[in-house]
Protein backbone atom coordinates (compact mmCIF):
# COMPACT_ATOMS: atom_id res chain seq x y z
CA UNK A 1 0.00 0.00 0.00
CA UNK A 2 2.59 2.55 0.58
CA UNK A 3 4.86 1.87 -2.16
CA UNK A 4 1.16 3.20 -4.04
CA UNK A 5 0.98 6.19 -2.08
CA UNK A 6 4.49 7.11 -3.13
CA UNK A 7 3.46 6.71 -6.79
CA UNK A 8 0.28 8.76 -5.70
CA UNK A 9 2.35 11.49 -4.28
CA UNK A 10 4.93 11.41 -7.40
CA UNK A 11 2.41 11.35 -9.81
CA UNK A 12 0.94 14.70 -8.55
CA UNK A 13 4.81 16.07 -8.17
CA UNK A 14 5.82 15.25 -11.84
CA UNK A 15 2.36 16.98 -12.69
CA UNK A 16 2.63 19.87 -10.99
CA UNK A 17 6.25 20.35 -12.07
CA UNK A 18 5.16 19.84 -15.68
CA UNK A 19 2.62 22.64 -15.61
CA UNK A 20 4.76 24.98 -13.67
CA UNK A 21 7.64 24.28 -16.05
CA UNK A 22 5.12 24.51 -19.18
CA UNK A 23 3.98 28.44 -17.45
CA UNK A 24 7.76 28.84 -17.13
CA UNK A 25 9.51 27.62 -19.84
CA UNK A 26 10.14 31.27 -21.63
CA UNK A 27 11.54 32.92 -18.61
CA UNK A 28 15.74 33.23 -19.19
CA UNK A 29 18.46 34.18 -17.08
CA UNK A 30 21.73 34.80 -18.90
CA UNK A 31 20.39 32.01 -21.32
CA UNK A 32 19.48 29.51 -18.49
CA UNK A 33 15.67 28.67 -17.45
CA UNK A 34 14.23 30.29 -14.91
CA UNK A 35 11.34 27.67 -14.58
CA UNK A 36 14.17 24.92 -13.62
CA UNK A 37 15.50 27.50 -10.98
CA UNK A 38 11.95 28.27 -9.54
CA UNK A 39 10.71 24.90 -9.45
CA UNK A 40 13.81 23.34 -7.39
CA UNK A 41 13.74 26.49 -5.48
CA UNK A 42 10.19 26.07 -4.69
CA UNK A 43 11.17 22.28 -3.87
CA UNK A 44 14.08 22.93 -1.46
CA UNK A 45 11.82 25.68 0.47
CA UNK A 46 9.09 23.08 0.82
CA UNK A 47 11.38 19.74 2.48
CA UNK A 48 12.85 22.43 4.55
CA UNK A 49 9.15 23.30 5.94
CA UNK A 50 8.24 19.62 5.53
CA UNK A 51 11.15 18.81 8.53
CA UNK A 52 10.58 21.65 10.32
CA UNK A 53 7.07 20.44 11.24
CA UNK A 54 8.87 17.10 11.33
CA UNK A 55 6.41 15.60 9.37
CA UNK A 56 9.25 12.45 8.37
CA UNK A 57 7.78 10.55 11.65
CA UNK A 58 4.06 10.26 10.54
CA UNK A 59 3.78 7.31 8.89
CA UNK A 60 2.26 8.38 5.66
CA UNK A 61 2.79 11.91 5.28
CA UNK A 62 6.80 11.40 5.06
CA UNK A 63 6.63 9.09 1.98
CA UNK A 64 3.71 10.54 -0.03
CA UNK A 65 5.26 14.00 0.86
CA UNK A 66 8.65 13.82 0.77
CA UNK A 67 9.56 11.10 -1.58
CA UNK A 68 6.68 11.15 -3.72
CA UNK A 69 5.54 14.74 -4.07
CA UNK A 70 8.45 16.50 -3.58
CA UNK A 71 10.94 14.07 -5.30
CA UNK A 72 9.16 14.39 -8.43
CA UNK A 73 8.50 17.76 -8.31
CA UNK A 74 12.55 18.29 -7.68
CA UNK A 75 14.34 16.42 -9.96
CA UNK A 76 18.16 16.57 -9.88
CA UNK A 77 18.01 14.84 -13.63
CA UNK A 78 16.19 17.89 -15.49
CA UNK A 79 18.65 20.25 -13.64
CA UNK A 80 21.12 18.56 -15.04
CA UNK A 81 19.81 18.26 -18.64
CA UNK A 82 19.19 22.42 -18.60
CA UNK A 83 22.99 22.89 -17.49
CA UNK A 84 24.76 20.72 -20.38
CA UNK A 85 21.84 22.24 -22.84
CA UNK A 86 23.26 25.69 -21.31
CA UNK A 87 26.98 24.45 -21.65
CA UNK A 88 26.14 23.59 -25.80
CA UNK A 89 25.85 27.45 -26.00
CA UNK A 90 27.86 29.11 -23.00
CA UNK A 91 31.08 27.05 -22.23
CA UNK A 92 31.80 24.24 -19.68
CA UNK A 93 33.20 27.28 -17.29
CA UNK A 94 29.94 29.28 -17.35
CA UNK A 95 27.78 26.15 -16.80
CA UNK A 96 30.01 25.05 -13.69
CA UNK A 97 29.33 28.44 -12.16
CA UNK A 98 25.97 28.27 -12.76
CA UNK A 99 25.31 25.00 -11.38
CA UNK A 100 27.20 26.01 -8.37
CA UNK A 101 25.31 29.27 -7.89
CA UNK A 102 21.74 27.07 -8.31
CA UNK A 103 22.77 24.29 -5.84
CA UNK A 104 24.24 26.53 -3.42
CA UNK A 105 20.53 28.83 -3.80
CA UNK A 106 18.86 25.56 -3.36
CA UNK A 107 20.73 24.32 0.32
CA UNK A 108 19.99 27.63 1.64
CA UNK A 109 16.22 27.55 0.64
CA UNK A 110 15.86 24.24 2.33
CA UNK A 111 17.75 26.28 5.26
CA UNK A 112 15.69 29.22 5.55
CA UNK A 113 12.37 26.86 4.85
CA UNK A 114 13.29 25.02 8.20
CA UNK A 115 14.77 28.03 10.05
CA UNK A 116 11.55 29.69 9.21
CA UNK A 117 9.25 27.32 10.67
CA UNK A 118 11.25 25.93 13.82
């Protein structure tokens, strides 16, 4: 039963990130997309909230939350795919620094998503 509450939860992630990213898609930041940015942004704010309340000890709300939602809705694999896409155009050197800047953003979301709300 809970492995299909996971799928539950990451079919509704991979949805929502679809439609965000579809709304997003035109938005550019030195070449890169801004929908990739917001969406993992969004994502990193949202597990950071998601332990705060400490939510990872109920026994369904962690998986269908945390590893189905928000797993799908954050994936480290289309992050990826928009930084070589960006390093076809920019340079390897550019694209490093970018991916740096991104993950680094991302850690501190998660931060400030748990310092907010513990």
């Amino acid at each position: 039963m809970i492995y299909f509450l996971i799928g539950v939860g990451a079919f509704f992630g991979a949805v929502s990130r679809y439609l965000l990213s579809g709304y997003l898609e035109k938005l550019l930041l030195f070449g890169f997309p801004l929908g990739t940015i917001i969406i993992n942004l969004i994502g990193c704010y949202l597990i950071g909230v998601f332990l705060a309340f400490n939510f990872s000890n109920k026994d369904l709300v962690g998986p269908i939350v945390a590893i189905g939602y928000l797993s799908s809705f954050t994936t480290f694999s289309a992050f990826t795919k928009e930084v070589l896409l960006f390093s076809n155009s920019n340079g390897w050197i550019p694209s490093i620094f970018i991916a740096l800047i991104i993950s680094s953003l991302c850690v501190f979301s998660t931060f400030i998503g748990h310092k907010m709300f513990s």
